[in-house]
N, C-alpha and C. Protein backbone atom coordinates (compact mmCIF):
# COMPACT_ATOMS: atom_id res chain seq x y z
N UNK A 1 -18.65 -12.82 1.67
CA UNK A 1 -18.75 -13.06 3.10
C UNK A 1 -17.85 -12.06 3.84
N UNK A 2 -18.49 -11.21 4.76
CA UNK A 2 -17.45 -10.29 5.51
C UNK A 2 -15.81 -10.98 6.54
N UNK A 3 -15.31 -9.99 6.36
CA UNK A 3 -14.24 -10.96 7.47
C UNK A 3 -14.94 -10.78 9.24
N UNK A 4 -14.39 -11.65 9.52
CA UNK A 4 -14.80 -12.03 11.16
C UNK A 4 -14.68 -10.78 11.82
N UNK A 5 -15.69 -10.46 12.25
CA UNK A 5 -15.53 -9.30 13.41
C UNK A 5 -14.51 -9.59 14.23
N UNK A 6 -14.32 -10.61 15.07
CA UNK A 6 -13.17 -11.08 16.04
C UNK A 6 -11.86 -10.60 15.34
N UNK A 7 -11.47 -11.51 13.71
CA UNK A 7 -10.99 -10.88 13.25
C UNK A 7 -10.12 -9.26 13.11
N UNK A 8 -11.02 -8.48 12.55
CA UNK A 8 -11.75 -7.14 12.87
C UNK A 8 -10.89 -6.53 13.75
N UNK A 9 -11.30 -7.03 14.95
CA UNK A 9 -10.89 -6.33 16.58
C UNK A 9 -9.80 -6.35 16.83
N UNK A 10 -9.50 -8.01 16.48
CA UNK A 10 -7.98 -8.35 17.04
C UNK A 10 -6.77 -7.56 16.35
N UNK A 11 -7.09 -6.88 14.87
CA UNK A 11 -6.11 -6.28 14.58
C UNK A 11 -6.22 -4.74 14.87
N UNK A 12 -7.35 -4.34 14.60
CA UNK A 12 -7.54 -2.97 14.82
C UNK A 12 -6.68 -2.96 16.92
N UNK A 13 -7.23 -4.14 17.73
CA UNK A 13 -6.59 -3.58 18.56
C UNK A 13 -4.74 -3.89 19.12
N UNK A 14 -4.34 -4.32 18.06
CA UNK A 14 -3.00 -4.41 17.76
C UNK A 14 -2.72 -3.42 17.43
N UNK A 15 -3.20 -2.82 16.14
CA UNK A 15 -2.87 -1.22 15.83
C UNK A 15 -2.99 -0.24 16.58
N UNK A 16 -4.14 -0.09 17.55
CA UNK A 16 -3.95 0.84 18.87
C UNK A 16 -2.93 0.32 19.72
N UNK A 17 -2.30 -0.38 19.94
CA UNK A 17 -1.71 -0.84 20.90
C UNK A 17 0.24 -0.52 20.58
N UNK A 18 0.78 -1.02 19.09
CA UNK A 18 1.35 -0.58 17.93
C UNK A 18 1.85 0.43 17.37
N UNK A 19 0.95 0.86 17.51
CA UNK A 19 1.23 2.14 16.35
C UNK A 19 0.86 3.37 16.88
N UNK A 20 1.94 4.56 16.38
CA UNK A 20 1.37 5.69 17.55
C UNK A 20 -0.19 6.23 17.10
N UNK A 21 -0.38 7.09 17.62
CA UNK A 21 -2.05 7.48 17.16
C UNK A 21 -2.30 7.80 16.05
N UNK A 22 -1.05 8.90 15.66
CA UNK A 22 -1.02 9.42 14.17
C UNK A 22 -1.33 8.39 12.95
N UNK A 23 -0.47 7.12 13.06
CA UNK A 23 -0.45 6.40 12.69
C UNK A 23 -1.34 5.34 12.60
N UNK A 24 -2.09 5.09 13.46
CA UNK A 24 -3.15 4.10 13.73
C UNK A 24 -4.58 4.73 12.97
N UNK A 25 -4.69 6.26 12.88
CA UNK A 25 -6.04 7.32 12.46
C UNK A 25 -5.55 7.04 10.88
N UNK A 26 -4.04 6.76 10.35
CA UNK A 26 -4.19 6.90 8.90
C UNK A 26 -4.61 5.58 8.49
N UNK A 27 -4.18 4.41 8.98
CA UNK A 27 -4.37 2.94 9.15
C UNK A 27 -6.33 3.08 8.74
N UNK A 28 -6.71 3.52 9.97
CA UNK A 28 -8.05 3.62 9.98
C UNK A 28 -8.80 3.98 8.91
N UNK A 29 -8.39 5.07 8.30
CA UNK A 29 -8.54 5.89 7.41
C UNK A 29 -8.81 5.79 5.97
N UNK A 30 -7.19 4.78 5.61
CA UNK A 30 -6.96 4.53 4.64
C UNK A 30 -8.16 2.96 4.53
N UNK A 31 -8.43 2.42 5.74
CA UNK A 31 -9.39 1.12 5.68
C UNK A 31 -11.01 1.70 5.26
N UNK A 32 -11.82 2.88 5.58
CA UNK A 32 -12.20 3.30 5.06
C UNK A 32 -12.79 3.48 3.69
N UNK A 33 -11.30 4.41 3.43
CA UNK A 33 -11.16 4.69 1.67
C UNK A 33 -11.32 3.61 0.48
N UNK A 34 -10.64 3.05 1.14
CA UNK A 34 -10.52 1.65 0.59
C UNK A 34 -11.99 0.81 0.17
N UNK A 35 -12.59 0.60 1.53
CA UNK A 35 -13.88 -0.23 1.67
C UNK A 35 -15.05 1.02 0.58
N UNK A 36 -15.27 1.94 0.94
CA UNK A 36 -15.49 2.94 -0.24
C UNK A 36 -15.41 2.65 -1.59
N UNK A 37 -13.97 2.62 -2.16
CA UNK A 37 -13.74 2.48 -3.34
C UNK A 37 -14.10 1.51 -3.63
N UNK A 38 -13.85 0.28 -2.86
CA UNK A 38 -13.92 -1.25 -3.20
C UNK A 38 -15.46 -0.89 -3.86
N UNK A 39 -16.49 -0.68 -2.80
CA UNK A 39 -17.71 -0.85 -3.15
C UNK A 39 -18.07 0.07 -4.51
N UNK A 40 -17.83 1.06 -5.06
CA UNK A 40 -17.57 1.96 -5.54
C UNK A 40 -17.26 1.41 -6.83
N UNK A 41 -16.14 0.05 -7.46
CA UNK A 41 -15.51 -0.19 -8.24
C UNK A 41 -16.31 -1.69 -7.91
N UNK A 42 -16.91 -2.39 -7.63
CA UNK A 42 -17.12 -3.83 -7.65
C UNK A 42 -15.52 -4.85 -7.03
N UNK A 43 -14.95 -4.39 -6.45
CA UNK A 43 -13.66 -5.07 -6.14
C UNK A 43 -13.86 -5.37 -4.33
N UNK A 44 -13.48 -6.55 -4.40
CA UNK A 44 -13.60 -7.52 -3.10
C UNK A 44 -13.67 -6.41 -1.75
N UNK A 45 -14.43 -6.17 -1.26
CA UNK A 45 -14.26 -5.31 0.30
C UNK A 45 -13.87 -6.04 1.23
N UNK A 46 -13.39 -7.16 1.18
CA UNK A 46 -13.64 -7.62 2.42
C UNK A 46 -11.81 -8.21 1.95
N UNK A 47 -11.36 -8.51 1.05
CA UNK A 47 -9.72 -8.46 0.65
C UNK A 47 -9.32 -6.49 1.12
N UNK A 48 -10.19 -5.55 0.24
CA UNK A 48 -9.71 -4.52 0.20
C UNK A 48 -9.36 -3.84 2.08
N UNK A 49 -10.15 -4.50 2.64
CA UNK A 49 -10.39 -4.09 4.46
C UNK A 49 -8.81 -4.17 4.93
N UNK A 50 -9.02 -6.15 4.11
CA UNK A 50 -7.86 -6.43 5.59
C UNK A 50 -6.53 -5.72 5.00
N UNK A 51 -6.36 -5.62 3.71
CA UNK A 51 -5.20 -5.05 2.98
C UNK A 51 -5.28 -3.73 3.46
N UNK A 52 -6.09 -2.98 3.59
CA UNK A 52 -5.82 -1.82 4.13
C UNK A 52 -5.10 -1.77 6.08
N UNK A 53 -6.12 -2.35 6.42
CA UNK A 53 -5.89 -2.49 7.98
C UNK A 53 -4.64 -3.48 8.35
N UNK A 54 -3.91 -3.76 7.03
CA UNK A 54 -2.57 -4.60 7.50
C UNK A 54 -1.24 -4.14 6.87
N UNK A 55 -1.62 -2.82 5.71
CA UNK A 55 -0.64 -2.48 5.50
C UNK A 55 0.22 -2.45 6.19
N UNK A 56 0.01 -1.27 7.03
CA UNK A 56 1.19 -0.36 7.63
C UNK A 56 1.73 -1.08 9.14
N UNK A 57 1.19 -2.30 9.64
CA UNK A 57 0.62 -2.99 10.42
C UNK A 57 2.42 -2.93 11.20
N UNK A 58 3.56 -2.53 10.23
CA UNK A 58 4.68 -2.61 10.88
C UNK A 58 5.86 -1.68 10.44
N UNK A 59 5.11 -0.50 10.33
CA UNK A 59 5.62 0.62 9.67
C UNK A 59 6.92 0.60 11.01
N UNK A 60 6.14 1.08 12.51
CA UNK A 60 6.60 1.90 13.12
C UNK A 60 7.80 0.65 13.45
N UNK A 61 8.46 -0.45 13.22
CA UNK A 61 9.30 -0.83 13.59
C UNK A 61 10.35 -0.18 13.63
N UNK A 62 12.12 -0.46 14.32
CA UNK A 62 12.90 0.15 13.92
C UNK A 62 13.41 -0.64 12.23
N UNK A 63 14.60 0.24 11.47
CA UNK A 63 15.62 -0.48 10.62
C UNK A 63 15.94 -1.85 11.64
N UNK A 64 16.85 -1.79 12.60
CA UNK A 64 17.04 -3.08 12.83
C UNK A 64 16.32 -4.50 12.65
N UNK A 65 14.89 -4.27 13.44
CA UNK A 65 14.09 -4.63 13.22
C UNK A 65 13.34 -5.08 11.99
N UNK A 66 12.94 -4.52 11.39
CA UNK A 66 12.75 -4.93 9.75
C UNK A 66 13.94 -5.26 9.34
N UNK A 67 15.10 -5.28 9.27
CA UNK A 67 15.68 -6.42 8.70
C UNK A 67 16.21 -7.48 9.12
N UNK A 68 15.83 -7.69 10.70
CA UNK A 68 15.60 -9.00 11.44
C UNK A 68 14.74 -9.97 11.00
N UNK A 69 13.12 -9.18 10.74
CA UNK A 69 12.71 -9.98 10.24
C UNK A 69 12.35 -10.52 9.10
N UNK A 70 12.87 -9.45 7.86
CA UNK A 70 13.01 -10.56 6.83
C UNK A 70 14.02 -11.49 6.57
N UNK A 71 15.15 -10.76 7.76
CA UNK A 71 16.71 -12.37 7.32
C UNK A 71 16.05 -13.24 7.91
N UNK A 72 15.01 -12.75 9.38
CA UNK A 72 14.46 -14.66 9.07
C UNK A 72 13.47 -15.14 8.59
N UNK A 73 12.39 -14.34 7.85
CA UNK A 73 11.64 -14.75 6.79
C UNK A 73 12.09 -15.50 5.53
N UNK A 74 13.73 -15.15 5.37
CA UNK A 74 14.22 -15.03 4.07
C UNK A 74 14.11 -14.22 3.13
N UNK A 75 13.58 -13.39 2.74
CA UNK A 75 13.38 -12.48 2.31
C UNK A 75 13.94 -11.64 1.79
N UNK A 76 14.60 -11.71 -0.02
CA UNK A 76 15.43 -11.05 -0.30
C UNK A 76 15.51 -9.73 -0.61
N UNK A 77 16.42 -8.95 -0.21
CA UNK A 77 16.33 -7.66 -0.41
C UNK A 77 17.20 -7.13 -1.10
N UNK A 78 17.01 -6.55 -1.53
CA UNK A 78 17.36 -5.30 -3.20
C UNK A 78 18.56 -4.23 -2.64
N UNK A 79 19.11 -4.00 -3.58
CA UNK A 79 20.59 -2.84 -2.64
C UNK A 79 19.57 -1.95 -2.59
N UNK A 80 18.40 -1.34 -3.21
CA UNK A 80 17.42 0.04 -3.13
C UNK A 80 16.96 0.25 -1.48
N UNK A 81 16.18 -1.21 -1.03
CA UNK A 81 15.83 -1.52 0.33
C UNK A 81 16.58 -1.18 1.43
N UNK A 82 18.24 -2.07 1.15
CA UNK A 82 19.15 -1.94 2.17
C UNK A 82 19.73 -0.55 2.42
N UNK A 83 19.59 0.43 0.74
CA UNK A 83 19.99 1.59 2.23
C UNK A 83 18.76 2.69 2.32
N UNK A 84 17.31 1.97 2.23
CA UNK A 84 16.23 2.69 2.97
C UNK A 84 15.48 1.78 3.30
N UNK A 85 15.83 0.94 4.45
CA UNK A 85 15.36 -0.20 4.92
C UNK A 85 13.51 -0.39 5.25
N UNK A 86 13.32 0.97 6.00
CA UNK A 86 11.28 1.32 5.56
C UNK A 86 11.05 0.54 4.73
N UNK A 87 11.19 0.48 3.45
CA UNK A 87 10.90 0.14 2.63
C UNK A 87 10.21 -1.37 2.86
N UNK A 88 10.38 -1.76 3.45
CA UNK A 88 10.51 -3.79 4.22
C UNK A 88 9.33 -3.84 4.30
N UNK A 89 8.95 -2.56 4.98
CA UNK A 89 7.71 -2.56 5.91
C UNK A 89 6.33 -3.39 5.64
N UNK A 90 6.07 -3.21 4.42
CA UNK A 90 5.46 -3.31 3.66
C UNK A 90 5.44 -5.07 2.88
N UNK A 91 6.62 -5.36 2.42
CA UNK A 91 6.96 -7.02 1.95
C UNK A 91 6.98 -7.76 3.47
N UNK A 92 7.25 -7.16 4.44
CA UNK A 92 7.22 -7.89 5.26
C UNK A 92 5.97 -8.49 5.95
N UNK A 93 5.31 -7.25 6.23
CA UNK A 93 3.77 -7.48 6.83
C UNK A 93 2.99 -9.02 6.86
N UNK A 94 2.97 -9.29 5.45
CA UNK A 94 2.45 -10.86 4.88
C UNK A 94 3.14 -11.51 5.84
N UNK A 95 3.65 -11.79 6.61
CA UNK A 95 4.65 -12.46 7.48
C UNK A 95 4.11 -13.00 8.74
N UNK A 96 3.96 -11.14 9.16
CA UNK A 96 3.19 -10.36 10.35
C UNK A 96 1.99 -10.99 9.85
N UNK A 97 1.03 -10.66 9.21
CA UNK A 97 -0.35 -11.45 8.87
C UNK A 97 -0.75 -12.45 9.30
N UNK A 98 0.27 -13.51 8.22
CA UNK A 98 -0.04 -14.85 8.48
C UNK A 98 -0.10 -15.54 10.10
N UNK A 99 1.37 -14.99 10.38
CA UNK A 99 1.59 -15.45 11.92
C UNK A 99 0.96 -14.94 12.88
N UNK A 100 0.42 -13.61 12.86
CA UNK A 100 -0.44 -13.36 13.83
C UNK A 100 -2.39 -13.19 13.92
N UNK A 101 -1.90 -13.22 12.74
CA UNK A 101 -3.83 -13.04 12.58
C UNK A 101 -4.34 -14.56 11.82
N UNK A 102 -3.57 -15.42 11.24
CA UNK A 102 -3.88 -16.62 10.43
C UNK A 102 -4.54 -15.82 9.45
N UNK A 103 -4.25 -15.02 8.25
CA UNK A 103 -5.07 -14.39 6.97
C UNK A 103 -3.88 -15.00 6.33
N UNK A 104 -4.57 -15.45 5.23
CA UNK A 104 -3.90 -16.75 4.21
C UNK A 104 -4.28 -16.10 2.88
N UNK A 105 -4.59 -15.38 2.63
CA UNK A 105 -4.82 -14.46 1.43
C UNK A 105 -3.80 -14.04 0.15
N UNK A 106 -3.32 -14.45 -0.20
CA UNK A 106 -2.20 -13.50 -1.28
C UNK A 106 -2.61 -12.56 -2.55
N UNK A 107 -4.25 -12.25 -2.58
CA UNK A 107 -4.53 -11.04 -3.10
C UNK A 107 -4.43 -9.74 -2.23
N UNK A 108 -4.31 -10.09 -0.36
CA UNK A 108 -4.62 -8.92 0.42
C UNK A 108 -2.58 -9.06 0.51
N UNK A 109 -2.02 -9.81 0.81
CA UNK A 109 -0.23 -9.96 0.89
C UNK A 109 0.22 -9.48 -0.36
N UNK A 110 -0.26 -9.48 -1.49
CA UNK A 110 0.52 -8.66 -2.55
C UNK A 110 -0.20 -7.03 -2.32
N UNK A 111 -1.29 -6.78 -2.15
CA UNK A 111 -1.40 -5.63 -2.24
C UNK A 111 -0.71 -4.93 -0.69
N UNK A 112 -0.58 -5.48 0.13
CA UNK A 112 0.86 -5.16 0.84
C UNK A 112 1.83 -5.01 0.64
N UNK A 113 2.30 -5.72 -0.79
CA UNK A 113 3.66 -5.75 -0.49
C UNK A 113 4.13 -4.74 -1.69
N UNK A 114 3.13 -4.32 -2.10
CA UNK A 114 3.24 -3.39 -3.28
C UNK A 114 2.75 -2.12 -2.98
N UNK A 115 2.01 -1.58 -1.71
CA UNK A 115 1.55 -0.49 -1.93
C UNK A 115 2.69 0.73 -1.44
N UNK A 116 3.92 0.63 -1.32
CA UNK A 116 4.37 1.83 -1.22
C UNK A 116 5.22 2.01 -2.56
N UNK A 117 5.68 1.40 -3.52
CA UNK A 117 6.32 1.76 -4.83
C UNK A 117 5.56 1.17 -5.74
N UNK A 118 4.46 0.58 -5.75
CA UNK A 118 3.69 0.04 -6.92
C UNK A 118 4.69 -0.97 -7.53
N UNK A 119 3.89 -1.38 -8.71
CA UNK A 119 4.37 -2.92 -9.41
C UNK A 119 4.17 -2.72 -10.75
N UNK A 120 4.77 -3.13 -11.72
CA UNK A 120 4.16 -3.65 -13.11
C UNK A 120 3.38 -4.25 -13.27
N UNK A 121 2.88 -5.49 -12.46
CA UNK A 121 1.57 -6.01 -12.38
C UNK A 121 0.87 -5.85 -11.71
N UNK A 122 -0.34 -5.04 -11.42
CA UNK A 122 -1.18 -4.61 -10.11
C UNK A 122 -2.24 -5.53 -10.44
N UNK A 123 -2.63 -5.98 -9.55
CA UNK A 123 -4.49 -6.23 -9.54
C UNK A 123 -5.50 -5.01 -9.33
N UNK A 124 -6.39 -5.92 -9.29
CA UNK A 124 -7.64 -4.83 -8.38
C UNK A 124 -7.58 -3.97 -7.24
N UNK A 125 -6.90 -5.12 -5.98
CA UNK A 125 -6.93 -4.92 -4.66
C UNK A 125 -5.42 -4.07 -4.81
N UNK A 126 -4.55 -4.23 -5.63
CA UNK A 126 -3.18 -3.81 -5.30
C UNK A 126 -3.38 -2.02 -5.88
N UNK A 127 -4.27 -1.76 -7.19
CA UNK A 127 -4.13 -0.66 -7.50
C UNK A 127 -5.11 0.05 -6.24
N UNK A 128 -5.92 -0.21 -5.84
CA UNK A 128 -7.03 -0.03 -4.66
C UNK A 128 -6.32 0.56 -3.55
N UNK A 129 -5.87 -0.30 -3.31
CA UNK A 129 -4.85 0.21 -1.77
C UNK A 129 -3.33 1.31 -2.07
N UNK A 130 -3.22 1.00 -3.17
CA UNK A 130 -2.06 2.38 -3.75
C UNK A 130 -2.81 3.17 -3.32
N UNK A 131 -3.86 3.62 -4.30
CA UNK A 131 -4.25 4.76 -3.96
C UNK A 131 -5.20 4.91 -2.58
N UNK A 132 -5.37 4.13 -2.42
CA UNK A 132 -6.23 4.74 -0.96
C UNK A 132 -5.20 5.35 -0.07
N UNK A 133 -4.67 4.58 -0.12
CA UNK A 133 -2.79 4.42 0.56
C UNK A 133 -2.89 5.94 0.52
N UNK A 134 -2.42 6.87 -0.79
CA UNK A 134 -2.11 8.32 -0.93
C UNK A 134 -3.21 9.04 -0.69
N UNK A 135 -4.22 8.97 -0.65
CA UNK A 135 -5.15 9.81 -0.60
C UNK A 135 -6.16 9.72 0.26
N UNK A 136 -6.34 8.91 1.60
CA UNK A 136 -7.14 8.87 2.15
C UNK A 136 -7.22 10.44 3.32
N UNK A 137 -8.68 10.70 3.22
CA UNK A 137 -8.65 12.20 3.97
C UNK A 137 -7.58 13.02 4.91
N UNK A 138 -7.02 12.03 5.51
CA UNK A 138 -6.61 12.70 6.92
C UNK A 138 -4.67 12.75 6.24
N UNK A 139 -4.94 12.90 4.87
CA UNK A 139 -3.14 13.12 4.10
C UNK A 139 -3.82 14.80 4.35
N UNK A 140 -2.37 15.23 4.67
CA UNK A 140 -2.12 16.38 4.50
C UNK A 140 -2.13 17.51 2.88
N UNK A 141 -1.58 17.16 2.01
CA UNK A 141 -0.90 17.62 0.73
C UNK A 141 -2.12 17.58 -0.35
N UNK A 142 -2.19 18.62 -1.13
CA UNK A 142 -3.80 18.80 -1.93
C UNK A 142 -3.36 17.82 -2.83
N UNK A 143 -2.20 17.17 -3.19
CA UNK A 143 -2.69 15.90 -4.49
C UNK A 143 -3.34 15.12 -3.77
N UNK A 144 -3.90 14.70 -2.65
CA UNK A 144 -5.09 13.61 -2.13
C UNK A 144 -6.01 14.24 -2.21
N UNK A 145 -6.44 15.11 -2.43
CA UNK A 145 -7.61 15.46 -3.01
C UNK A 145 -7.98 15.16 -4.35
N UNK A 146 -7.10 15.72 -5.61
CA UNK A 146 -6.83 15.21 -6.67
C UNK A 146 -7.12 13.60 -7.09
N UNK A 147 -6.29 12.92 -6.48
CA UNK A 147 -6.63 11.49 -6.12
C UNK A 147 -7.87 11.49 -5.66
N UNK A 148 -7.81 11.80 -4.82
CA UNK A 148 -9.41 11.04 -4.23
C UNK A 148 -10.44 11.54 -5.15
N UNK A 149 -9.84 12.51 -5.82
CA UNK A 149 -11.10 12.71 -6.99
C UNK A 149 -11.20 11.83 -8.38
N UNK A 150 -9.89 11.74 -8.66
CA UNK A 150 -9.59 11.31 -10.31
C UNK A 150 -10.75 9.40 -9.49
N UNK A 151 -10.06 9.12 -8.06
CA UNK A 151 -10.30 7.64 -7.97
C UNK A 151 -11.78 7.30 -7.92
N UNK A 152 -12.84 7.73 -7.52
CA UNK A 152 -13.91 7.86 -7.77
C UNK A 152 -14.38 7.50 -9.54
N UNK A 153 -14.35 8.36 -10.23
CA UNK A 153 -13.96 7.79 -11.86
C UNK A 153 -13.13 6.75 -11.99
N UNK A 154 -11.82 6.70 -11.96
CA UNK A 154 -11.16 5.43 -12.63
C UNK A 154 -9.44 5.42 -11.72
N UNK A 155 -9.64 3.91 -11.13
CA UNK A 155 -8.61 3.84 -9.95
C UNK A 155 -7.22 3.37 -11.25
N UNK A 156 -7.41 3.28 -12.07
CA UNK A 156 -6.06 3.46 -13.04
C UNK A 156 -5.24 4.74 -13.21
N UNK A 157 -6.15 5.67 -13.01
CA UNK A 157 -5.75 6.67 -13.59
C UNK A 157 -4.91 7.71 -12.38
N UNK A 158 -6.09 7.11 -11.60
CA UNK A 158 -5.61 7.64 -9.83
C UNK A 158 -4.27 6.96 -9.72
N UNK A 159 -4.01 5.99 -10.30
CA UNK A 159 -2.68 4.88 -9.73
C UNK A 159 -1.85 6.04 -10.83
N UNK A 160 -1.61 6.11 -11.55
CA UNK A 160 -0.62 6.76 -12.47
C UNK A 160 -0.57 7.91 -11.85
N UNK A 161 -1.59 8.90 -11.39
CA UNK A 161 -1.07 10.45 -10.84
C UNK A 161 -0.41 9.92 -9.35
N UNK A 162 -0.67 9.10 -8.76
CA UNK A 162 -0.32 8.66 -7.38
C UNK A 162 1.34 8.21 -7.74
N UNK A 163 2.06 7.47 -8.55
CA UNK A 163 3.21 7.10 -8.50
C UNK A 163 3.69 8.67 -9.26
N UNK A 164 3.04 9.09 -10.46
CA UNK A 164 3.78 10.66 -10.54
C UNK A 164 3.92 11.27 -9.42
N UNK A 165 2.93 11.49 -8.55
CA UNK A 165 3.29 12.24 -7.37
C UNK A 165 4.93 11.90 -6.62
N UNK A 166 4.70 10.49 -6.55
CA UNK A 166 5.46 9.96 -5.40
C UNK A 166 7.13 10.15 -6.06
N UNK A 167 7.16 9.93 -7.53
CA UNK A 167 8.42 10.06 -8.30
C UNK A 167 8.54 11.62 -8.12
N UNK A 168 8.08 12.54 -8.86
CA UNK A 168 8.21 14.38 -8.52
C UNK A 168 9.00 14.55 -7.54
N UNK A 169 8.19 13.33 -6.19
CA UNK A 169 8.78 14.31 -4.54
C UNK A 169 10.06 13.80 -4.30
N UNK A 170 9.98 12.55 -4.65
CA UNK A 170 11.65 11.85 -4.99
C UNK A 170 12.09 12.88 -5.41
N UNK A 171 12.28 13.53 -6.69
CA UNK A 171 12.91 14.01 -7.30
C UNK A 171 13.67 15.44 -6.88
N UNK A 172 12.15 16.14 -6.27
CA UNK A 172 12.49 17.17 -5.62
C UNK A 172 13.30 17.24 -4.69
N UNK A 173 13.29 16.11 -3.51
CA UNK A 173 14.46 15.46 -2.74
C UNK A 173 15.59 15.26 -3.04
N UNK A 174 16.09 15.13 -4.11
CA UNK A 174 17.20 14.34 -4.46
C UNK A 174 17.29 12.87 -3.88
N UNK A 175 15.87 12.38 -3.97
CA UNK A 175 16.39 11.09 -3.51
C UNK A 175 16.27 10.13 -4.55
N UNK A 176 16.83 8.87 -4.38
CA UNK A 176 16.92 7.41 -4.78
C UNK A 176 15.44 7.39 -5.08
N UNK A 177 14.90 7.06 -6.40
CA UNK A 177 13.26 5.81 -6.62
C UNK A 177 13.88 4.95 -7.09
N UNK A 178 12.91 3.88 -6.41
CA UNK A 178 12.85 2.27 -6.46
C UNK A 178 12.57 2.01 -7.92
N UNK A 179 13.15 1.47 -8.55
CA UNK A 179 13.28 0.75 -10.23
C UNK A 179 11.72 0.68 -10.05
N UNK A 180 10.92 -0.10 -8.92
CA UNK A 180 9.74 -0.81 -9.32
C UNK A 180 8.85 0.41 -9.37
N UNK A 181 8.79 1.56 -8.65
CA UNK A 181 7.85 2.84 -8.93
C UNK A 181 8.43 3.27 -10.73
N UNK A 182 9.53 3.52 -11.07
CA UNK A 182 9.53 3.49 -12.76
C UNK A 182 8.80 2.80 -13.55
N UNK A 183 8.80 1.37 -13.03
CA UNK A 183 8.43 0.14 -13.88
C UNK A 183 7.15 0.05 -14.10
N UNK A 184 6.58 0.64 -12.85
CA UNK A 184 4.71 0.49 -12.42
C UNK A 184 4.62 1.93 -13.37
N UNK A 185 5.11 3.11 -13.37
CA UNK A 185 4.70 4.36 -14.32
C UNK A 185 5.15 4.41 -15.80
N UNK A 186 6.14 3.20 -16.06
CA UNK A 186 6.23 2.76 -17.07
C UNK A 186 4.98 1.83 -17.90
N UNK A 187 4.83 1.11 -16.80
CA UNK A 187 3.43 -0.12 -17.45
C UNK A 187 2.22 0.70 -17.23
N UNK A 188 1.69 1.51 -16.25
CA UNK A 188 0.89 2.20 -16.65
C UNK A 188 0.15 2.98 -17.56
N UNK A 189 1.61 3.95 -18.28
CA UNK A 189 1.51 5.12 -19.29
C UNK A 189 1.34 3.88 -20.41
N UNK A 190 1.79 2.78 -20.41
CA UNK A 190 1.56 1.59 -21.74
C UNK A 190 0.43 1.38 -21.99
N UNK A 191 -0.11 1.08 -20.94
CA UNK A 191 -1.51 0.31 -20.64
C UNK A 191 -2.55 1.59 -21.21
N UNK A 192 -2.09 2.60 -21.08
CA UNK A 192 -2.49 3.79 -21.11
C UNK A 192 -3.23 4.07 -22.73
N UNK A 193 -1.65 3.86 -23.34
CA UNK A 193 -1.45 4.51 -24.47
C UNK A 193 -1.30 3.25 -25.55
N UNK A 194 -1.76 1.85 -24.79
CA UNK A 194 -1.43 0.84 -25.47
C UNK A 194 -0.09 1.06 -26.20
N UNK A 195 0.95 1.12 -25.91
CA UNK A 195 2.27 1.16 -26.13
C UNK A 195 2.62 1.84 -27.09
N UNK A 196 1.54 3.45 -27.45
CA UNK A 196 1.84 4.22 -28.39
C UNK A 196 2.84 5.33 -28.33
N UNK A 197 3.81 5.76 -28.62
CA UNK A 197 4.77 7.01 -28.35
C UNK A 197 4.11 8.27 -28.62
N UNK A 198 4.17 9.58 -27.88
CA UNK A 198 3.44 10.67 -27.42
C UNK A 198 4.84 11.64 -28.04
């Protein structure tokens, strides 16, 4: 059964309203890719939509802000989070969801709350929106192309070059990765290699 057009509107026109343009065209974008793949792979379109169109649904907050609202969600946070608070954006949303749109879903709230460092346990909808997440057209950087190619064939495989990517640019940065992007390219390469050493 599709989700409610009303539905539909009411968030898409939150996101214009929200989010700057840049931001609202990748939103769009990545909802798209997503609905694509979904159909593409037999995996729920109509979970894969709203998960896409609610990711980022509170990217553009400030730090303050995201961690307003998970101290009053409750919502515990990790020393990794607290000193790159963005990070929220994402666990928080399900929050944002529930309370403003009534979506009661926790296959479309985990693949929120996982799509910017991935998980050890992904589903369908969660590996789905990773990668749509990285690779939907309007990314700049030729690994979304890559992606968007490997994902077409097999969204596992797309999920493993998608967290390599994302670890590399860490790296190249000198920045901090989140234990859980290791853990997800850890269970991946397993799943992979059925827990064979290379």
């Amino acid at each position: 059964m599709a989700n409610p057009p009303v539905l539909i509107e009411k968030i898409e026109s939150h996101l214009r309203e929200n989010l700057t343009p840049y931001r609202c065209e990748h939103v769009l974008s990545v909802r798209d890719q997503a609905v694509s793949l979904a159909r593409q792979h037999g995996i729920n379109e109509d979970q894969a939509e709203l998960a896409a169109l609610l990711h980022d649904c509170l990217k553009e907050l400030s730090n303050n802000e995201l961690l307003h609202y998970a101290d009053e969600h409750g919502l515990e946070i990790d020393e990794h989070e607290r000193k790159n608070l963005s990070l929220l954006h994402g666990k928080v949303a399900p929050y944002f969801a529930r309370c403003e749109f009534g979506v009661e879903d926790e296959v479309v709230f985990d693949a929120m709350r996982k799509h910017t460092t991935g998980a050890v346990e992904m589903g369908p909808v969660d590996t789905l929106l990773f990668v749509a997440d990285f690779c939907e057209p309007l990314r700049p950087y030729a690994e979304a192309l890559t992606v968007r190619t490997l994902a077409e064939r097999d969204l596992e495989i797309a999920a493993l070059e998608v967290v390599q990517c994302k670890i590399r640019k860490s790296l190249s940065k000198h920045r901090a990765i989140h234990p859980d992007s290791f853990h997800a390219y850890n269970a991946m390469v397993e799943k992979r290699t059925g827990g064979r050493r290379g």
